[in-house]
PDB file of N, CA and C in Angstrom:
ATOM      1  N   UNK A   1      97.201 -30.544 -28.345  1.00  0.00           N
ATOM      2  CA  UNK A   1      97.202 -31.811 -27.632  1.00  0.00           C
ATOM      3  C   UNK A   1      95.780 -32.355 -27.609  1.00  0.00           C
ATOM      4  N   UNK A   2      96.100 -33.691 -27.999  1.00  0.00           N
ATOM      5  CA  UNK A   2      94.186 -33.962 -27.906  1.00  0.00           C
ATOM      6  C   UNK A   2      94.187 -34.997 -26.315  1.00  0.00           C
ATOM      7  N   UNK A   3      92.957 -34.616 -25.951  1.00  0.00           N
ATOM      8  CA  UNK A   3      92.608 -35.175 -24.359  1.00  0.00           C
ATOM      9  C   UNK A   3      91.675 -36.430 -24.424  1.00  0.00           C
ATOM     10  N   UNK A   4      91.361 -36.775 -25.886  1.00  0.00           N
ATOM     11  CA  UNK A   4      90.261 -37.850 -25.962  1.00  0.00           C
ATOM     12  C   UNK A   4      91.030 -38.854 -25.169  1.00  0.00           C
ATOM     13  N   UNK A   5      90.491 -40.341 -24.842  1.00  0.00           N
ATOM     14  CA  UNK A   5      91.065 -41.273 -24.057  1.00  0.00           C
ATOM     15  C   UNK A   5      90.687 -42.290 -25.672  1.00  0.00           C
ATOM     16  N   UNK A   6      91.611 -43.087 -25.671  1.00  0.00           N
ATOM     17  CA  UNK A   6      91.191 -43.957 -26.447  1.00  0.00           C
ATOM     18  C   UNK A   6      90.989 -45.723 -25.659  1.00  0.00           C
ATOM     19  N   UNK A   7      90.377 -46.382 -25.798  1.00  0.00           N
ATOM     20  CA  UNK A   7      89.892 -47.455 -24.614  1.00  0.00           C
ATOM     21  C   UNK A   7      90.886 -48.790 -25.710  1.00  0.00           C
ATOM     22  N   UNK A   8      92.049 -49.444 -24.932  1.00  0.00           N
ATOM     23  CA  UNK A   8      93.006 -50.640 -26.178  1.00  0.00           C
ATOM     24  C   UNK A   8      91.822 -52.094 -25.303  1.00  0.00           C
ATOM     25  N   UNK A   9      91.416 -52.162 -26.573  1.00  0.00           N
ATOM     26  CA  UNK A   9      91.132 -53.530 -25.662  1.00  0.00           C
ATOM     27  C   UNK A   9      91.590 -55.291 -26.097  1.00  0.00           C
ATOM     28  N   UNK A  10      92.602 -55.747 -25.408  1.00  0.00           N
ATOM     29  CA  UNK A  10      92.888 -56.881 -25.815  1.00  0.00           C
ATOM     30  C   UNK A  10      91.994 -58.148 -26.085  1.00  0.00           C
ATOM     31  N   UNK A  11      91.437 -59.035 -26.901  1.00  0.00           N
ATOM     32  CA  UNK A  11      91.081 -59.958 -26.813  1.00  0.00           C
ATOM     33  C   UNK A  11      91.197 -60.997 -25.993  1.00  0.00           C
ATOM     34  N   UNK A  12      90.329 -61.664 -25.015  1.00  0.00           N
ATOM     35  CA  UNK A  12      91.193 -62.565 -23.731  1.00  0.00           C
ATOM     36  C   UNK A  12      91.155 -64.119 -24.815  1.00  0.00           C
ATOM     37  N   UNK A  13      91.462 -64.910 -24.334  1.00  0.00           N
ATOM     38  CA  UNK A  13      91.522 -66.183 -24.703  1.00  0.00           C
ATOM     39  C   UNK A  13      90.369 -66.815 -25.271  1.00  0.00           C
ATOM     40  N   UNK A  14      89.574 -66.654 -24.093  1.00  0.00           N
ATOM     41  CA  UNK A  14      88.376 -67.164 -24.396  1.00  0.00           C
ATOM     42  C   UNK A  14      87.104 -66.813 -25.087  1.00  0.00           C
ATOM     43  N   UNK A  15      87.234 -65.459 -25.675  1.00  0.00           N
ATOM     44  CA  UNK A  15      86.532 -64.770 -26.593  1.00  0.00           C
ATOM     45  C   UNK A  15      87.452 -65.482 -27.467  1.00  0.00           C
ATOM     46  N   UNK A  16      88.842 -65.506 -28.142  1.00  0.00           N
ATOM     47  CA  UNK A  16      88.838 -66.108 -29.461  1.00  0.00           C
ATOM     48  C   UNK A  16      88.803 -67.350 -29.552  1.00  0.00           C
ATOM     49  N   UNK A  17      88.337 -68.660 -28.193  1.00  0.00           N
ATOM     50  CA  UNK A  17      88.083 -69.810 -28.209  1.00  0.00           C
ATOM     51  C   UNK A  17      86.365 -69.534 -29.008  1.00  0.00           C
ATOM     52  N   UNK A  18      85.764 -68.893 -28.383  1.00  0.00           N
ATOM     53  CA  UNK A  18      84.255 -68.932 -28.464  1.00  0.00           C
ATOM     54  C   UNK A  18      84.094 -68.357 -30.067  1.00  0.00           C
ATOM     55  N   UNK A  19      84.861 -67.488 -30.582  1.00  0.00           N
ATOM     56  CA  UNK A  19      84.800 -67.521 -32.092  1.00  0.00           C
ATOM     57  C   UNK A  19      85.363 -68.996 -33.171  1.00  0.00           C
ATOM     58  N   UNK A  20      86.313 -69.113 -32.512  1.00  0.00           N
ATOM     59  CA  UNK A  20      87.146 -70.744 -33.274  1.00  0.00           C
ATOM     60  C   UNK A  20      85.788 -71.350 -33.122  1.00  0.00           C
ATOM     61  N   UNK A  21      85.634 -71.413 -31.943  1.00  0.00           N
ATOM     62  CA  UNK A  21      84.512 -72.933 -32.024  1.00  0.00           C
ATOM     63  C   UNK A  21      83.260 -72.703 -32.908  1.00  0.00           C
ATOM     64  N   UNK A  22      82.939 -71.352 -32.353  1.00  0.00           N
ATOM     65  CA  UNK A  22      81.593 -70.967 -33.716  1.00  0.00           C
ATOM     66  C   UNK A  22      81.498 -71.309 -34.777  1.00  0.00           C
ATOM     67  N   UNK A  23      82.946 -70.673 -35.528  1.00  0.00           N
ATOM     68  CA  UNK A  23      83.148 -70.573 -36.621  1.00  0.00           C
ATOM     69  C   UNK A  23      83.422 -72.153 -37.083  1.00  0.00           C
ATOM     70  N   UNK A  24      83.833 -73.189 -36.001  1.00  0.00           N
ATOM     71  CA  UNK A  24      83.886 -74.644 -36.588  1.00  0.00           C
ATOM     72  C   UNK A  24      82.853 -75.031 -36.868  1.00  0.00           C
ATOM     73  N   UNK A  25      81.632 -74.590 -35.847  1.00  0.00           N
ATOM     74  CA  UNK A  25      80.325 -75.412 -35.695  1.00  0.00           C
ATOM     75  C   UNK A  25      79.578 -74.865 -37.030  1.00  0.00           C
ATOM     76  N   UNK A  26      79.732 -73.760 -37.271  1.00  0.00           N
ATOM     77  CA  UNK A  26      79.000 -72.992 -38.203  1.00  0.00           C
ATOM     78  C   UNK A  26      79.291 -74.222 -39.459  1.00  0.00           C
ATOM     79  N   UNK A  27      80.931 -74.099 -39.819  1.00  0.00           N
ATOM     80  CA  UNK A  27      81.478 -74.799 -41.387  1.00  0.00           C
ATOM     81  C   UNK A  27      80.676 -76.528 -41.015  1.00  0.00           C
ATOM     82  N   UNK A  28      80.610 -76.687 -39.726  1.00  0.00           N
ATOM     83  CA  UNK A  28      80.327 -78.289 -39.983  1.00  0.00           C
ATOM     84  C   UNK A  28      78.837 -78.361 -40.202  1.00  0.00           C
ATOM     85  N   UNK A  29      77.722 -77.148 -39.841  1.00  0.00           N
ATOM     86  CA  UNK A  29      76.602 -77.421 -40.618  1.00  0.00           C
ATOM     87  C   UNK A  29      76.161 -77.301 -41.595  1.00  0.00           C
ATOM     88  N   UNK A  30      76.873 -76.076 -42.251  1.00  0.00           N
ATOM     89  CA  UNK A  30      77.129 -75.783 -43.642  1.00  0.00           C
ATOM     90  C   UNK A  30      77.261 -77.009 -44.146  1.00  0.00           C
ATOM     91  N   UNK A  31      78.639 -77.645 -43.822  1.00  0.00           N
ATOM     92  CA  UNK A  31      79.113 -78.578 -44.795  1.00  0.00           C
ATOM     93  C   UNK A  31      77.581 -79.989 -44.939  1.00  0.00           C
ATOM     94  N   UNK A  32      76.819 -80.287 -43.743  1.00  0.00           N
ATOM     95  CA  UNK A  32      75.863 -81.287 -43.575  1.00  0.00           C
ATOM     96  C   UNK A  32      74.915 -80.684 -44.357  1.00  0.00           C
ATOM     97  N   UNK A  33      74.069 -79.310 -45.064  1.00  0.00           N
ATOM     98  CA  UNK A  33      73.509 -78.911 -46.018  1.00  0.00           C
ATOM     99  C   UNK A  33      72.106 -78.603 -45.179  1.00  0.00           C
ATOM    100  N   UNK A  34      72.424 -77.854 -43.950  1.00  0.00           N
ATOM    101  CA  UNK A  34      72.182 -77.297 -42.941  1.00  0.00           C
ATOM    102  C   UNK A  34      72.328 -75.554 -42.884  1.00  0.00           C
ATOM    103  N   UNK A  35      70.617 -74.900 -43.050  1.00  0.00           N
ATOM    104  CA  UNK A  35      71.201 -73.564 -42.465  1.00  0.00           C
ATOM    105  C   UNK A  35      71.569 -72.748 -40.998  1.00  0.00           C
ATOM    106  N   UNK A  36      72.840 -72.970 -41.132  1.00  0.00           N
ATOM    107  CA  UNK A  36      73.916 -72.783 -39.892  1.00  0.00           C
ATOM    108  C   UNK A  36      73.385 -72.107 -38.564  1.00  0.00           C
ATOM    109  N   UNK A  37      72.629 -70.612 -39.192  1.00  0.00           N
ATOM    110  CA  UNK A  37      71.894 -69.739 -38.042  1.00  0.00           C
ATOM    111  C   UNK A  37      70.961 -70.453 -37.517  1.00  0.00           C
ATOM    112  N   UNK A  38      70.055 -70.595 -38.469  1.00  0.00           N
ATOM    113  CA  UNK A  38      68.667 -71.335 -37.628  1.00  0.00           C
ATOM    114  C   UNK A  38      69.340 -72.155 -36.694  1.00  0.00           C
ATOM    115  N   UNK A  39      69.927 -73.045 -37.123  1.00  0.00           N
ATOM    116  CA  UNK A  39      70.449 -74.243 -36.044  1.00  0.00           C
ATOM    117  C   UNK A  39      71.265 -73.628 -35.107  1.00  0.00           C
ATOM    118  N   UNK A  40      72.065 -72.718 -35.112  1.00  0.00           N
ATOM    119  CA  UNK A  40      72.258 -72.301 -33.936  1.00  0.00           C
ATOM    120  C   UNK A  40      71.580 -71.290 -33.259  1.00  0.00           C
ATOM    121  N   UNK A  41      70.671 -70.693 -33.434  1.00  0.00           N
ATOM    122  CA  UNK A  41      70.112 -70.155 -32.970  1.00  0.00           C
ATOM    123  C   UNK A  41      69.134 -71.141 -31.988  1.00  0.00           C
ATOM    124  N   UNK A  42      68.435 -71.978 -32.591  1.00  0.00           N
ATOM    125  CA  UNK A  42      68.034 -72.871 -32.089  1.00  0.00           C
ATOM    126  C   UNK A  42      68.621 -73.122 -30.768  1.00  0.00           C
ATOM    127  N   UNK A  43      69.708 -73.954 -30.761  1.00  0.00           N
ATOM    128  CA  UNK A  43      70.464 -74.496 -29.724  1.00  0.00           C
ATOM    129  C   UNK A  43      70.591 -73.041 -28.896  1.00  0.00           C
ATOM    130  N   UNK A  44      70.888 -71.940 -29.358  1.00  0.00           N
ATOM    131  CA  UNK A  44      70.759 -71.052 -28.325  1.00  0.00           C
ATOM    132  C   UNK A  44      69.720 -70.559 -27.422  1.00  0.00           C
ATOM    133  N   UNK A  45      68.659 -70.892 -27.808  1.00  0.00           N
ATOM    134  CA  UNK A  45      67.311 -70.819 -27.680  1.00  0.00           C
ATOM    135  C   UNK A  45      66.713 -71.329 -26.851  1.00  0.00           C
ATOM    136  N   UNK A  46      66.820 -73.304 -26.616  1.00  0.00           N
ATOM    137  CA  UNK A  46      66.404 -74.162 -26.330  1.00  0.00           C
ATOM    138  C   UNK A  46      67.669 -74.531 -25.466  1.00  0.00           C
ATOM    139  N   UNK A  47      69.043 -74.336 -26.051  1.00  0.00           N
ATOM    140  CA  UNK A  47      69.641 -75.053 -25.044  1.00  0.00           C
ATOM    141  C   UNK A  47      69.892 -76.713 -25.238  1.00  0.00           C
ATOM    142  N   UNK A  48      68.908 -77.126 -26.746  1.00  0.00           N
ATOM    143  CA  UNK A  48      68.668 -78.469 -27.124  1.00  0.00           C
ATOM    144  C   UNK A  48      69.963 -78.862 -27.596  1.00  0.00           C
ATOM    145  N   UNK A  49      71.020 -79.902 -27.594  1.00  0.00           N
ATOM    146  CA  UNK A  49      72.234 -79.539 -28.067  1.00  0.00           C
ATOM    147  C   UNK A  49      71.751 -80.270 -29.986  1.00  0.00           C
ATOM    148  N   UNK A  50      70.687 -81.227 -29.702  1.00  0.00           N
ATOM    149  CA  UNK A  50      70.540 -82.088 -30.989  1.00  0.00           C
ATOM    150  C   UNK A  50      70.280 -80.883 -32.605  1.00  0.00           C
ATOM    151  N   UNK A  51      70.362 -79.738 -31.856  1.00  0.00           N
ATOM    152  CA  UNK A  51      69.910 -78.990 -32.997  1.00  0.00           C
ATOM    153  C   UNK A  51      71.688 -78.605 -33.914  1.00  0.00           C
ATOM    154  N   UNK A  52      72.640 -78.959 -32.977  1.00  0.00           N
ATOM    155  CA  UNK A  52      74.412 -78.766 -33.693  1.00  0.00           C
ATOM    156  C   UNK A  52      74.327 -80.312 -34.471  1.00  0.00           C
ATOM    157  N   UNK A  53      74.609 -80.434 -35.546  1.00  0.00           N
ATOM    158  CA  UNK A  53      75.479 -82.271 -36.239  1.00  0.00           C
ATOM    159  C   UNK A  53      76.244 -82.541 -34.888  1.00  0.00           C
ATOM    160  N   UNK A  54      76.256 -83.607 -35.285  1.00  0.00           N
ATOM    161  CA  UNK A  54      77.547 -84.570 -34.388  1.00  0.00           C
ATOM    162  C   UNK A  54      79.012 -84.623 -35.264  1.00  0.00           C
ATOM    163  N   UNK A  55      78.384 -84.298 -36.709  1.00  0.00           N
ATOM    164  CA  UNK A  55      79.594 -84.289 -37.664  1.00  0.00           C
ATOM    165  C   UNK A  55      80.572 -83.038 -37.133  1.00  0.00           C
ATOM    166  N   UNK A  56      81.613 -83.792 -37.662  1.00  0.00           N
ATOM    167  CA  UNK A  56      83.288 -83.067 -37.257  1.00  0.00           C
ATOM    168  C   UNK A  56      83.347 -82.660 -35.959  1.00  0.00           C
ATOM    169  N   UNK A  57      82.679 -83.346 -34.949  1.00  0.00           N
ATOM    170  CA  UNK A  57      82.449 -82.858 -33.407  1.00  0.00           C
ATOM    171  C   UNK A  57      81.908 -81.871 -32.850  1.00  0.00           C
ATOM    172  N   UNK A  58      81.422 -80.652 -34.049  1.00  0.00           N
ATOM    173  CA  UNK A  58      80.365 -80.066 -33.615  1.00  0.00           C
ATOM    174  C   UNK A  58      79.370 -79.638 -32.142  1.00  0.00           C
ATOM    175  N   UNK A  59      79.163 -80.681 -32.208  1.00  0.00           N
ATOM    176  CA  UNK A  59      78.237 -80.935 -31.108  1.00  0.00           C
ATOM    177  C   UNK A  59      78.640 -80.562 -29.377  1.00  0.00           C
ATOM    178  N   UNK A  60      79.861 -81.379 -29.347  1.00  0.00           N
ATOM    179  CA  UNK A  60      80.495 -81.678 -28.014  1.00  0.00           C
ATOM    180  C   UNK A  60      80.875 -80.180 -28.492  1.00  0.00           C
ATOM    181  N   UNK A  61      81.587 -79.655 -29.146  1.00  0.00           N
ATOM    182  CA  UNK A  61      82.408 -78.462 -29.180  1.00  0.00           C
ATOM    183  C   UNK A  61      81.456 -77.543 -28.630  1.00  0.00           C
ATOM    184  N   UNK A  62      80.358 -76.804 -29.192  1.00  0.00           N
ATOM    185  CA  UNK A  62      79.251 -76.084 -28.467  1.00  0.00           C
ATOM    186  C   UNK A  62      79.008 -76.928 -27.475  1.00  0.00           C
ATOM    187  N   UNK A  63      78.653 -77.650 -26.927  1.00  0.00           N
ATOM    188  CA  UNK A  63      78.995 -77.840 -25.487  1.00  0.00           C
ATOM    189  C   UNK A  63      79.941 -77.902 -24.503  1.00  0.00           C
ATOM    190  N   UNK A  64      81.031 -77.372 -24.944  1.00  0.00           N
ATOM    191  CA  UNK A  64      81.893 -76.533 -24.585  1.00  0.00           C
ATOM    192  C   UNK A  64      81.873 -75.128 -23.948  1.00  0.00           C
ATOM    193  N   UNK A  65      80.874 -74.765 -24.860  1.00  0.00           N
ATOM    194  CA  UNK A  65      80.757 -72.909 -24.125  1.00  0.00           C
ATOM    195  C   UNK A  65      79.860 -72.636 -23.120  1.00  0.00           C
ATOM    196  N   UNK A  66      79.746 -72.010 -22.614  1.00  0.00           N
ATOM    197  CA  UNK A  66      78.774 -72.019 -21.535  1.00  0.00           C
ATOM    198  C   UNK A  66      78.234 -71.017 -22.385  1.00  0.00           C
ATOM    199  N   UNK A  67      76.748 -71.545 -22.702  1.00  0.00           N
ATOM    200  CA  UNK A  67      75.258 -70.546 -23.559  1.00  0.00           C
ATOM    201  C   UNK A  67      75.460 -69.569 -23.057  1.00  0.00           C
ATOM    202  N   UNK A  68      75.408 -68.757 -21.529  1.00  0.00           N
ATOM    203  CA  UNK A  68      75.395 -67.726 -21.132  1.00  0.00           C
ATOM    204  C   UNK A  68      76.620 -66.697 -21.479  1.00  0.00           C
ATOM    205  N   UNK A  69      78.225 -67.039 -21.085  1.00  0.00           N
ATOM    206  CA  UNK A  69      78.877 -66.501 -22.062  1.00  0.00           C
ATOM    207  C   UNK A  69      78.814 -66.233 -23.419  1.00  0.00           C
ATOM    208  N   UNK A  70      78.489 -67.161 -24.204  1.00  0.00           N
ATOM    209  CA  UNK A  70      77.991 -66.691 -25.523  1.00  0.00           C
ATOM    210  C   UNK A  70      77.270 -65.647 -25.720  1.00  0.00           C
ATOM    211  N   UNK A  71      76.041 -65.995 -25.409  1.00  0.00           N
ATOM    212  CA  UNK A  71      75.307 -65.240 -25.512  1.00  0.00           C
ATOM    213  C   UNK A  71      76.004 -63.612 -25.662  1.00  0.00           C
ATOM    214  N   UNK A  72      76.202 -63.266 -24.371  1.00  0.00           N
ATOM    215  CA  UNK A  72      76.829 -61.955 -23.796  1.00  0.00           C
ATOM    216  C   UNK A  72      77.669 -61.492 -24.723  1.00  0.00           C
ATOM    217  N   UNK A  73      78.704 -62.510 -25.332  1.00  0.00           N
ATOM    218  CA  UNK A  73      79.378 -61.973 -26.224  1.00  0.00           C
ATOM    219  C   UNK A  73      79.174 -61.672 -28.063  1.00  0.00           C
ATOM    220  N   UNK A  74      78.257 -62.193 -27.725  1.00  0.00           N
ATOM    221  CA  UNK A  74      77.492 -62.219 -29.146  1.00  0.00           C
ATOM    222  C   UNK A  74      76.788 -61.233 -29.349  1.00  0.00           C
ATOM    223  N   UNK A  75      75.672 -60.544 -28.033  1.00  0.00           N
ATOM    224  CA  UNK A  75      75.221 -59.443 -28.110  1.00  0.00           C
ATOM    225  C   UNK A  75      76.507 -58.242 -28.136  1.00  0.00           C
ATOM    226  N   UNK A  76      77.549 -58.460 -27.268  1.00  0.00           N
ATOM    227  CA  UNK A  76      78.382 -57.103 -27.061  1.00  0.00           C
ATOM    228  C   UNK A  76      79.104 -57.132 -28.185  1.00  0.00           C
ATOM    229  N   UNK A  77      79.269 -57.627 -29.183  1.00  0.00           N
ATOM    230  CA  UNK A  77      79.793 -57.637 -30.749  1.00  0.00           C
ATOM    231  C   UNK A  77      78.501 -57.080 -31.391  1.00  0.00           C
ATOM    232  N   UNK A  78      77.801 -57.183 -31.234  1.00  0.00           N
ATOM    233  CA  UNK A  78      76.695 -57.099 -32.593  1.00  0.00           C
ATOM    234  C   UNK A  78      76.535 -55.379 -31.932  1.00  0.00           C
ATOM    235  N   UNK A  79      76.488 -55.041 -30.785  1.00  0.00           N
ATOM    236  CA  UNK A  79      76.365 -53.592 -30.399  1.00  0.00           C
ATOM    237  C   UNK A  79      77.619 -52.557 -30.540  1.00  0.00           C
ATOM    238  N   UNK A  80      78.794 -53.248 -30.390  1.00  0.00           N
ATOM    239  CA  UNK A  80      79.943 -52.421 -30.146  1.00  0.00           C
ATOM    240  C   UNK A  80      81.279 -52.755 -31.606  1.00  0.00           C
ATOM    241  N   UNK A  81      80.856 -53.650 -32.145  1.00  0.00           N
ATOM    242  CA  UNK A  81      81.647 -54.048 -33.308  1.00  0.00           C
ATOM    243  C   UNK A  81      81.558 -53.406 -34.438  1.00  0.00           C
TER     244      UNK A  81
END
């Protein structure tokens, strides 16, 4: 019999909102001929929103997330993923 515990962890909603939207904001700077990280990193940084396009709504969309959630979840992926 094994006694390990294994930990199920469901995805909540809003972790796969905060990836959708990434992953939109990311393709819409790409697509403007924009490198994607810098610029968001930027905006993560500063908090400046002018550093996302306005193209494909971009913009408003990261202002959508609250920076501080992000953040958090961005670090606890890059450590535990």
């Amino acid at each position: 019999m094994d006694d390990n515990t294994i930990k199920f962890v469901v995805p909540d909603e809003s972790t796969a909102e905060m990836k959708q939207i990434l992953t939109s904001v990311y393709r819409s700077l790409s697509e403007k001929g924009y490198n994607p990280i810098n610029q968001i990193v930027g905006y993560l940084l500063s908090e400046d929103p002018t550093y996302i396009t306005n193209f494909n709504n971009a913009r408003s969309l990261i202002c959508k997330l609250d920076r501080d959630d992000l953040l958090q979840e961005l670090v606890r992926h890059y450590l535990f993923d």
